[in-house]
Protein backbone atom coordinates (compact mmCIF):
# COMPACT_ATOMS: atom_id res chain seq x y z
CA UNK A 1 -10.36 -99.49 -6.31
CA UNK A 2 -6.95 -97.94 -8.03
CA UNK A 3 -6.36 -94.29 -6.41
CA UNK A 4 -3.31 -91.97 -7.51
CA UNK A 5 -1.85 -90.29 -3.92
CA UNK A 6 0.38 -88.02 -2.67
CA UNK A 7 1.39 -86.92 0.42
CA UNK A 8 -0.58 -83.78 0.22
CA UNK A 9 -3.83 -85.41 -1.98
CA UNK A 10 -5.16 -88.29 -3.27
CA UNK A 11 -7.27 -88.70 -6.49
CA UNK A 12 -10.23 -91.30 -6.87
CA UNK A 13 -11.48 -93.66 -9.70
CA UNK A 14 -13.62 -90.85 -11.14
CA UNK A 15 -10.44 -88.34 -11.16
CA UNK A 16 -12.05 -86.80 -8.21
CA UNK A 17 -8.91 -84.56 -6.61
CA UNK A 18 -8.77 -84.04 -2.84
CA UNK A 19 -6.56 -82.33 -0.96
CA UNK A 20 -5.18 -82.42 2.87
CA UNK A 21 -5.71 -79.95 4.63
CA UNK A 22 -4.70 -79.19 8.10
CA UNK A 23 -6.04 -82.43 9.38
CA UNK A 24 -9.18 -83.15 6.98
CA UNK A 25 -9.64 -84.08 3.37
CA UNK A 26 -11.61 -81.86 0.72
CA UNK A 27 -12.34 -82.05 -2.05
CA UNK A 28 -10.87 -79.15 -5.00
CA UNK A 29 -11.81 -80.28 -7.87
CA UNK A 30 -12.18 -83.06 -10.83
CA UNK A 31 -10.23 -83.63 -14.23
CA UNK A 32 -11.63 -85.92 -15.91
CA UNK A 33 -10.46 -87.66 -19.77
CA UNK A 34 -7.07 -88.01 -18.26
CA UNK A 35 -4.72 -90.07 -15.76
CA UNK A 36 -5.06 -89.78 -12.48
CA UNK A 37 -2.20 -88.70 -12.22
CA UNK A 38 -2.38 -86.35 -14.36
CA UNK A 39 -5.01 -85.22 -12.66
CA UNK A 40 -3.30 -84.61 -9.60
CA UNK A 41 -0.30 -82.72 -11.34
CA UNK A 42 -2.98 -80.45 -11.91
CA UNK A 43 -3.68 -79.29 -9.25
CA UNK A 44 -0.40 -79.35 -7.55
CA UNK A 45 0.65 -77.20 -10.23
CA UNK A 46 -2.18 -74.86 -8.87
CA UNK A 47 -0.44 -75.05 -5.67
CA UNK A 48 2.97 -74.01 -7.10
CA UNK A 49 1.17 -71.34 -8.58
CA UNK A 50 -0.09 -69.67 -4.83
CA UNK A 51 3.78 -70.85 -3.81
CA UNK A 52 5.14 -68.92 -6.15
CA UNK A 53 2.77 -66.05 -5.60
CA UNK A 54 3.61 -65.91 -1.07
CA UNK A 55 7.23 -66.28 -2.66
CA UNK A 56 6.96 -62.89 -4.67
CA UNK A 57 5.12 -60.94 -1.67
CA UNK A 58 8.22 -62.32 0.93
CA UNK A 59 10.42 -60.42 -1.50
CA UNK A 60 8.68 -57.31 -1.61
CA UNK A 61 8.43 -57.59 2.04
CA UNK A 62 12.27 -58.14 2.62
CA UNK A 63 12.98 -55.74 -0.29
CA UNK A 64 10.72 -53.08 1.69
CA UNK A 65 8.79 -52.57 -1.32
CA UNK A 66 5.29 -50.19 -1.30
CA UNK A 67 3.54 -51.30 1.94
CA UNK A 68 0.25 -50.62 0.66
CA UNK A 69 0.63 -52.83 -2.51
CA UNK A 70 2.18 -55.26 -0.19
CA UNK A 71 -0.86 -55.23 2.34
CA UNK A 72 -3.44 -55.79 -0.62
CA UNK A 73 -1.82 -58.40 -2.38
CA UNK A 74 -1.15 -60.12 1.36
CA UNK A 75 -5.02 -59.84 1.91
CA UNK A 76 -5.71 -61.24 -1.14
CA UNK A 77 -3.40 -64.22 -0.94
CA UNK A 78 -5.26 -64.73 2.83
CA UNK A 79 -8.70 -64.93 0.90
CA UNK A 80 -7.10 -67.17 -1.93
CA UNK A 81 -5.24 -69.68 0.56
CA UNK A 82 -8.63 -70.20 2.26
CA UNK A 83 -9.77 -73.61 0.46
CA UNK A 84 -8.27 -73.16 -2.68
CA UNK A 85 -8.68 -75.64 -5.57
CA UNK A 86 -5.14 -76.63 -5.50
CA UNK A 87 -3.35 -79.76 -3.57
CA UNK A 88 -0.47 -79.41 -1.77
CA UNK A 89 0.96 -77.94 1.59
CA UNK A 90 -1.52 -75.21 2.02
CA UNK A 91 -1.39 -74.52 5.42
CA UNK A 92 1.77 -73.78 5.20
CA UNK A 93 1.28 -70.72 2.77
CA UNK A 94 -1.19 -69.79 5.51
CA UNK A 95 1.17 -69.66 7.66
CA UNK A 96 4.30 -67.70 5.94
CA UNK A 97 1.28 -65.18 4.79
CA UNK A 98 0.74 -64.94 8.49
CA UNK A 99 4.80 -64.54 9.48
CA UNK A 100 5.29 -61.71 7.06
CA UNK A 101 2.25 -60.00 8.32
CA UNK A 102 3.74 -57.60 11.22
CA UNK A 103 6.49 -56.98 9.03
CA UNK A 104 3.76 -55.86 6.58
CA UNK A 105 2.63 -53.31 9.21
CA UNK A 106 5.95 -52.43 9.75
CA UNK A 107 6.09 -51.18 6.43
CA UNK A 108 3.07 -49.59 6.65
CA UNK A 109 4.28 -47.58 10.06
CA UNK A 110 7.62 -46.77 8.16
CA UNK A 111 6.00 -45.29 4.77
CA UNK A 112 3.36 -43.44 7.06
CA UNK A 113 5.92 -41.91 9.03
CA UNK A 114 8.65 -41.56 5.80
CA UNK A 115 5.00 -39.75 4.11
CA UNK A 116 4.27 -37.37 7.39
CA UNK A 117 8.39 -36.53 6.99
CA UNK A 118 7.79 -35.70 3.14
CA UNK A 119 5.04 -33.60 3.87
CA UNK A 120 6.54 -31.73 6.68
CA UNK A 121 9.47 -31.24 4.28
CA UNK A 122 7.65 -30.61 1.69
CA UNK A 123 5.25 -27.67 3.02
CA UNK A 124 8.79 -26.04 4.94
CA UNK A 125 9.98 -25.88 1.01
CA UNK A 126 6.78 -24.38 0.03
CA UNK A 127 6.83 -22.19 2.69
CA UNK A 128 10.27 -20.62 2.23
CA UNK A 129 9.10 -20.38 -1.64
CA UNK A 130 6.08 -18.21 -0.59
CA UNK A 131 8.33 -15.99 2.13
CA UNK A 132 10.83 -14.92 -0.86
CA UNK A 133 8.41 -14.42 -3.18
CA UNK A 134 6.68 -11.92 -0.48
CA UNK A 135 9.83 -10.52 0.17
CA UNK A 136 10.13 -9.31 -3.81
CA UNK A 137 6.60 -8.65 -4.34
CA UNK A 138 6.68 -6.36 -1.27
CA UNK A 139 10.36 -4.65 -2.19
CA UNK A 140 9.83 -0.81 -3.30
CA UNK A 141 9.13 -1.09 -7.27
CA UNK A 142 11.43 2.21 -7.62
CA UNK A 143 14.22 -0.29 -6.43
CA UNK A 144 13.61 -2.82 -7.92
CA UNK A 145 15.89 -4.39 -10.27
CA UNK A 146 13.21 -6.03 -12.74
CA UNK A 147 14.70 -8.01 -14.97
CA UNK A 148 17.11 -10.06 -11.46
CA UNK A 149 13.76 -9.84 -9.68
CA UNK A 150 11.36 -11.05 -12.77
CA UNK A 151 14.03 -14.33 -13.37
CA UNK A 152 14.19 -14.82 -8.89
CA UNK A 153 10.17 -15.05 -9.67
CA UNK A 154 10.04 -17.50 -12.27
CA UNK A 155 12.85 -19.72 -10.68
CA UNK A 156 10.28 -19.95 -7.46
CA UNK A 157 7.68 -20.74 -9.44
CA UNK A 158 9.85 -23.53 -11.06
CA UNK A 159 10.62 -24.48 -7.51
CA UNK A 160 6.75 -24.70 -6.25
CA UNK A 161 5.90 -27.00 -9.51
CA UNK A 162 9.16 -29.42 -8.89
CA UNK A 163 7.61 -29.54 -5.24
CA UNK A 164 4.35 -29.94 -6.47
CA UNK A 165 5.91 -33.02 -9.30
CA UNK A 166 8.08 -34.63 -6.12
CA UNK A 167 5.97 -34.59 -3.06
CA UNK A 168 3.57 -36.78 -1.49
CA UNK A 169 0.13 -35.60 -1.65
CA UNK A 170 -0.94 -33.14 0.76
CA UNK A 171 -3.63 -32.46 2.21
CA UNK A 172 -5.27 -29.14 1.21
CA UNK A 173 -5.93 -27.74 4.50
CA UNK A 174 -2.41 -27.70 4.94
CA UNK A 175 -0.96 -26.42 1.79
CA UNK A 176 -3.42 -24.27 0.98
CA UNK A 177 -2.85 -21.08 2.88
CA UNK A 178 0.95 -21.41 1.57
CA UNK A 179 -0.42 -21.51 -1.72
CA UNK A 180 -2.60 -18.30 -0.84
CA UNK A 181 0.34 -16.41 0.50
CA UNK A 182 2.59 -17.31 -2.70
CA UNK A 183 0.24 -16.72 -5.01
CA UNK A 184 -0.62 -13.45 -4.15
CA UNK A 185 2.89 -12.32 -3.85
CA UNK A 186 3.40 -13.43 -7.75
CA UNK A 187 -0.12 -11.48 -8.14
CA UNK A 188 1.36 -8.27 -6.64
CA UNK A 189 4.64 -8.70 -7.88
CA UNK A 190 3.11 -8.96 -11.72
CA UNK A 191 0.96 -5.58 -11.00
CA UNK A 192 3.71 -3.76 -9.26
CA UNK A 193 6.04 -4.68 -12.46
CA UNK A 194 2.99 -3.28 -14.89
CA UNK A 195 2.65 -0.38 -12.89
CA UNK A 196 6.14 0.55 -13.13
CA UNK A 197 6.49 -0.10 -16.31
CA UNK A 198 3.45 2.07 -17.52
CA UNK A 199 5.11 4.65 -15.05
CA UNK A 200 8.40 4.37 -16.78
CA UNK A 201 7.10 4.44 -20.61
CA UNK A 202 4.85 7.41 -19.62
CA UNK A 203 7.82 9.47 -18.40
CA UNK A 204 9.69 8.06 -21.58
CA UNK A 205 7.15 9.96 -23.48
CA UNK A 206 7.66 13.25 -21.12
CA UNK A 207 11.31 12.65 -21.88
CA UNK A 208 11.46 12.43 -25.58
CA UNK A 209 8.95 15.05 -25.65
CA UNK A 210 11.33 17.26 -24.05
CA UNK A 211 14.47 16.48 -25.62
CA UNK A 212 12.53 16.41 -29.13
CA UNK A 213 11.86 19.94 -28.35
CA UNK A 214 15.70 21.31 -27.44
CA UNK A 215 16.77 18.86 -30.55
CA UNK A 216 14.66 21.37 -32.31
CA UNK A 217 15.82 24.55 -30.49
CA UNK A 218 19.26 23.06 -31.01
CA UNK A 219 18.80 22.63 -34.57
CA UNK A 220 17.49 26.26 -34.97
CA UNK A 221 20.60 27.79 -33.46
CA UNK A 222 22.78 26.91 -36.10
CA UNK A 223 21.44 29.08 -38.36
CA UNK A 224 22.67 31.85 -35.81
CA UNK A 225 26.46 31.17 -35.86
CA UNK A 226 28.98 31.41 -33.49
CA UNK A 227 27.23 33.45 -30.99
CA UNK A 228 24.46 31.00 -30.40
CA UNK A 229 27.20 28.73 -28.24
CA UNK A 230 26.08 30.30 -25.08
CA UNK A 231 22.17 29.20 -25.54
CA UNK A 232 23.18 26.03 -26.85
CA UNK A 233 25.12 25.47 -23.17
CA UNK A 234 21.36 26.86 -21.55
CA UNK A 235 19.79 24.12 -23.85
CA UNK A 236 22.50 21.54 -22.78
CA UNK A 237 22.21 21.71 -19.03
CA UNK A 238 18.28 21.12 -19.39
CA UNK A 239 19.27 18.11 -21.83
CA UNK A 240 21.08 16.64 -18.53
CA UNK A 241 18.21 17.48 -16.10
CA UNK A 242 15.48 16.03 -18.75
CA UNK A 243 16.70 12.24 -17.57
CA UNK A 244 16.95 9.83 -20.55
CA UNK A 245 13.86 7.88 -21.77
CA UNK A 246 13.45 3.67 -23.36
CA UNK A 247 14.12 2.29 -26.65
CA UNK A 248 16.98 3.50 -29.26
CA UNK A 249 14.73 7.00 -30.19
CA UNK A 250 16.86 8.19 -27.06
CA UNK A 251 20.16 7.89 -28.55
CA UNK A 252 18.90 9.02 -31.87
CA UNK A 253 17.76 12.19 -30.53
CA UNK A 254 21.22 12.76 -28.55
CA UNK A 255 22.94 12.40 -31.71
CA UNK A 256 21.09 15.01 -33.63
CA UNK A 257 21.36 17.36 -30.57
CA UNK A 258 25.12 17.02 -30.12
CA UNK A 259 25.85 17.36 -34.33
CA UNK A 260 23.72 20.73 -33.87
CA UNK A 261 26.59 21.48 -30.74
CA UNK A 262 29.03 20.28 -33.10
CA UNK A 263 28.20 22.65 -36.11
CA UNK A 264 27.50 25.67 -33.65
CA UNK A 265 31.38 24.63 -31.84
CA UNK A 266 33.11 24.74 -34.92
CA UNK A 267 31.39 27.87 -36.26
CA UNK A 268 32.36 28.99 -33.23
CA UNK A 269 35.75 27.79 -32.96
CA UNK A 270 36.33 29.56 -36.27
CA UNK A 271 35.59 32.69 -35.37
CA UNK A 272 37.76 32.63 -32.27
CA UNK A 273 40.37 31.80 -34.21
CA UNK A 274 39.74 34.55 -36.65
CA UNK A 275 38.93 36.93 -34.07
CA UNK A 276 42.56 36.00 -32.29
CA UNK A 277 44.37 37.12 -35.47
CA UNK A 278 42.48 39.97 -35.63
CA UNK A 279 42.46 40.90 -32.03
CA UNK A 280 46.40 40.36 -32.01
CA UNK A 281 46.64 42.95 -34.89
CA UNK A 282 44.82 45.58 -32.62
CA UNK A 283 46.97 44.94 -29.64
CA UNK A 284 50.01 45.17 -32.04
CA UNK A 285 48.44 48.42 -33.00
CA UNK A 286 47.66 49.72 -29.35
CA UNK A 287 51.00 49.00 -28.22
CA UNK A 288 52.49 51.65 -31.42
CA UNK A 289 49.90 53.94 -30.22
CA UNK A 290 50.60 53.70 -26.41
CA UNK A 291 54.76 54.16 -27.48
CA UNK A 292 53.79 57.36 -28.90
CA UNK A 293 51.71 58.56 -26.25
CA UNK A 294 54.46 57.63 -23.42
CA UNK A 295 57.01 59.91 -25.83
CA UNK A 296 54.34 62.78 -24.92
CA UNK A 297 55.46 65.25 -22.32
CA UNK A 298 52.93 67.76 -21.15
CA UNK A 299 55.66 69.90 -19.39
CA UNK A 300 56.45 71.03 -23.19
CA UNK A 301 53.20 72.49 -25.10
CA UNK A 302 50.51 71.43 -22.80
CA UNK A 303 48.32 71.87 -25.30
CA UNK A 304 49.64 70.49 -28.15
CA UNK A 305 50.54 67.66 -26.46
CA UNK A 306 47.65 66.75 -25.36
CA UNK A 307 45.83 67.28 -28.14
CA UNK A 308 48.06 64.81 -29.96
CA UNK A 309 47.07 62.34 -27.14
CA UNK A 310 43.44 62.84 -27.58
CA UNK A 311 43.95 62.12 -31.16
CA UNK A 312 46.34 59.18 -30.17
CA UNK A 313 43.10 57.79 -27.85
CA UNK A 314 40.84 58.10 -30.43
CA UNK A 315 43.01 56.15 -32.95
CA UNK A 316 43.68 53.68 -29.59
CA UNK A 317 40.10 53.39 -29.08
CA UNK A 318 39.06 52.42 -32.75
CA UNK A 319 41.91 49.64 -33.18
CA UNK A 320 39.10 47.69 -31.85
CA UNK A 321 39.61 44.92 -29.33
CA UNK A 322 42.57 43.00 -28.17
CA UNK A 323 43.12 39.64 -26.23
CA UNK A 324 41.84 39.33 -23.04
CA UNK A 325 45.09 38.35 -21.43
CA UNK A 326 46.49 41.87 -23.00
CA UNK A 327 43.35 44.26 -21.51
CA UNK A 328 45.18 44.95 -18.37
CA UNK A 329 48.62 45.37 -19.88
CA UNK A 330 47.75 48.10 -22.41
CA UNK A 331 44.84 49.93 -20.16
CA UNK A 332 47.55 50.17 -17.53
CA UNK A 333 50.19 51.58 -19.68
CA UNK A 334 47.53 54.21 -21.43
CA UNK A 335 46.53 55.01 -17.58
CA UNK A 336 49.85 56.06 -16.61
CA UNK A 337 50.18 58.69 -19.58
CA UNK A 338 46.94 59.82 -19.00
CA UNK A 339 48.35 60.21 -14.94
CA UNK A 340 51.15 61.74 -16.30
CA UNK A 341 49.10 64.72 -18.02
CA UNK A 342 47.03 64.97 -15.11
CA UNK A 343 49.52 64.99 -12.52
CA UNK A 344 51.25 67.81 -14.41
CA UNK A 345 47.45 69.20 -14.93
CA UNK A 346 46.83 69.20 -11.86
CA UNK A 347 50.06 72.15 -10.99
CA UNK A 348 49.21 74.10 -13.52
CA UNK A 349 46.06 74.55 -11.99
CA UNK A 350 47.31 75.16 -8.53
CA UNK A 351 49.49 77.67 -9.97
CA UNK A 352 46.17 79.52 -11.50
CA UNK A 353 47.82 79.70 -15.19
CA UNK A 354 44.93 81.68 -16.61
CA UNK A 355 46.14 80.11 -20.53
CA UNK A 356 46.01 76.63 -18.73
CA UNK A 357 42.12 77.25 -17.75
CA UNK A 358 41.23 78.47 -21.16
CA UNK A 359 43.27 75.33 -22.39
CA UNK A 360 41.77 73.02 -20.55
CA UNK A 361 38.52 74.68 -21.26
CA UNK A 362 38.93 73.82 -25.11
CA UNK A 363 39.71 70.31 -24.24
CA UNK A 364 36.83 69.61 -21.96
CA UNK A 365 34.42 71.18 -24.95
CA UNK A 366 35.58 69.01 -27.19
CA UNK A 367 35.37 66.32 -24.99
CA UNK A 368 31.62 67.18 -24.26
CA UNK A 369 30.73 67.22 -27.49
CA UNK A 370 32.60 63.73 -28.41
CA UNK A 371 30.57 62.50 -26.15
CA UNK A 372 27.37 64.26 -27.07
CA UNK A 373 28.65 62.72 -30.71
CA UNK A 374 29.37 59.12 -29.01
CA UNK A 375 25.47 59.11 -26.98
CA UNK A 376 23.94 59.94 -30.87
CA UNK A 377 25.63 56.80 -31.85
CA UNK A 378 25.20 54.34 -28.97
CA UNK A 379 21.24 55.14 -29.34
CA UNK A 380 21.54 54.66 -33.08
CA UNK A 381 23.82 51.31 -32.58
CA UNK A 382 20.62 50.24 -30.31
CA UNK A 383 18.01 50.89 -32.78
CA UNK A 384 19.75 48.83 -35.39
CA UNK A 385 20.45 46.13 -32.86
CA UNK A 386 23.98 45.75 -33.73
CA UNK A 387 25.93 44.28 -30.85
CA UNK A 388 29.58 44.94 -32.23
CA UNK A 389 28.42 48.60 -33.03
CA UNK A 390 26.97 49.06 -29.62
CA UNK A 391 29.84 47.04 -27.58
CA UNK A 392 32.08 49.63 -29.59
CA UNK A 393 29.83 53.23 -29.16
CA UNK A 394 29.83 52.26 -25.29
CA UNK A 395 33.37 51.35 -25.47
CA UNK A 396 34.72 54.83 -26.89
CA UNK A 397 31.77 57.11 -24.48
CA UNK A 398 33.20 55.45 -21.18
CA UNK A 399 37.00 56.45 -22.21
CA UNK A 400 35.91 59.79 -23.57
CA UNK A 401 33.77 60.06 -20.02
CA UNK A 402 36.67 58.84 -18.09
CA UNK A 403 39.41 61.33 -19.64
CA UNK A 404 36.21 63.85 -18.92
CA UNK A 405 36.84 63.18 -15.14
CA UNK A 406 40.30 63.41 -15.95
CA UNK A 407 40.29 66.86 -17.49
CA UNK A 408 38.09 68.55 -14.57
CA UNK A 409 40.32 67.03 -12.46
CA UNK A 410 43.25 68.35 -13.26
């Protein structure tokens, strides 16, 4: 009987293939139609096959590769390497299968341990993520700075899904009360942001109502001139207490309120001007009249003389006003003439000049009734509203009242 042999098999007349293994022969298999030989290439090419497979799973084990792949494909190759149909030194797969076993655990230890580590890691991440996001949802929405605080959100968000993309998986005991805190501190954060917002765009509305209203009151005052500059200052100081409101309608509003300013500054601008020029002619004026009155000298004709200074402060009186830096300079210098006529008033009386009395008599009648005169036209000056008319009626009754006091005086 012809049989084909190896050192780890032998194949019989009928192609029969045995193996041995670990002390005993058994059988794996038959091939019949070809050599025997051929037979028992076969199957040692079966047992290249398992060689080649313990081969791969030493490498994964030196290269440290997933420990739980590793252990499967180890327990698998321990099932396959039990009898299989394959000739050649199988006990010897057994046995490297067996070596790399505890390193197998190893693994497994290591990538428990490396996955406790990652979780640990992981939920201190997530926790930090949830603290600062509670820190900004519980910040005081008045201030707040939104639009910082709204991008600081979304990056922590960004943060929790890159944790969530990265991490081993956790187990939701353990991550979900982080997950409760953040998300309800991106919850809060979200209404307090509406809230404020409504808040803000309600009081936008207040705002614009307000200003939409002194734009209008604004507007309206041009029509009155120049002497509407003092309400338009009221109406400017409660522009600057109104606050300022959202959007562009602000600005356009501010621009319609200062032209209005504008128009009534110019008007008024041009009427200061005019009224300087004007105002500079009357002082000219004044000062002639107050050179004439100085020439006076009471210790002459009393009477005359001051009869021609009641007509000179009647003509001083209706040149009209001067500029304000000149008041005190004229009034001063009309004061001491008047002083002057007093003073030497005054003598005469304490010499008991009956012609002096009846003099000064005449003067204070006609005083009375230039003042009686003056009171009709003040009251008519109010009835017709007038402002220059009335500035001017109680201009002329306090002088003629004052040279009143004067006269008696004396």
């Amino acid at each position: 009987m012809s049989q084909a042999t190896s050192t780890n098999g032998r194949v019989d007349e009928e192609n029969n293939v045995y193996v041995f293994d670990n002390g005993s022969e058994r059988k794996v298999g038959q091939y019949p139609g070809v050599t025997r030989d051929e037979a028992l290439a076969y199957f040692e090419r079966k047992f290249q096959e398992l060689e080649s497979n313990v081969r791969i799973l030493e490498q994964r084990v030196k290269n440290k590769a997933d420990a739980i792949s590793i252990a499967k494909a180890a327990k698998k190759l321990s099932v396959d390497l039990q009898e299989p149909a394959a000739v050649g030194n199988i006990q010897d797969l057994r046995e490297r299968v067996s070596n790399i076993t505890p390193n197998i655990e190893q693994l497994k230890k290591d990538k428990a341990e490396a996955s406790d580590k990652a979780i640990k890691d992981c939920l201190k991440i997530r926790a930090e993520i949830a603290t600062k996001a509670q820190a900004l949802a519980e910040k005081d929405p008045q201030k707040t700075q939104w639009k910082i605080a709204s991008k600081q959100m979304t990056e922590l968000f960004d943060q929790w899904q890159l944790s969530q993309k990265s991490a081993p998986k956790i187990p939701r005991k353990e991550s979900e009360a982080i997950w409760k805190q953040f998300s309800q501190a991106r919850t809060k954060f979200e209404a307090n942001k509406r809230a404020f917002f409504s808040a803000l765009t309600a009081e936008s509305k207040n705002v614009r109502a307000k200003k939409t209203a002194l734009v209008a009151q604004a507007e309206a005052l041009e029509s009155k001139g120049s002497d509407s500059s003092l309400e338009y200052r009221k109406l400017l100081d409660q522009w600057k207490l109104s606050g300022r409101s959202q959007g562009s309608q602000d600005d356009a509003l501010w621009e319609r309120f200062k032209a209005a300013g504008d128009s009534i500054y110019a008007r008024r601008k041009e009427t200061v001007a005019r009224e300087s020029v004007e105002f500079q002619a009357n002082y000219d004026t004044k000062i002639s009249i107050i050179a004439e009155a100085e020439k006076l000298d009471p210790k002459g004709n009393l009477a005359e003389a001051k009869k021609t200074l009641l007509s000179l402060q009647a003509k001083y009186e209706k040149a009209g006003k001067v500029p304000k830096d000149k008041i005190r300079e004229i009034d001063s210098r009309m004061k001491a003439v008047e002083k002057k006529f007093k003073d030497y008033e005054q003598e005469q009386w304490r010499a008991s000049d009956p012609a002096a009395i009846e003099r000064t008599n005449s003067v204070v009648q006609q005083l009375l009734e230039s003042i009686e005169k003056l009171e009709k036209e003040l009251i008519a000056a109010e009835a017709s509203n007038d402002s220059k008319k009335i500035d001017k009626a109680k201009e002329a009754l306090s002088a003629r009242q004052s040279w009143l006091e004067v006269v008696k005086q004396g």
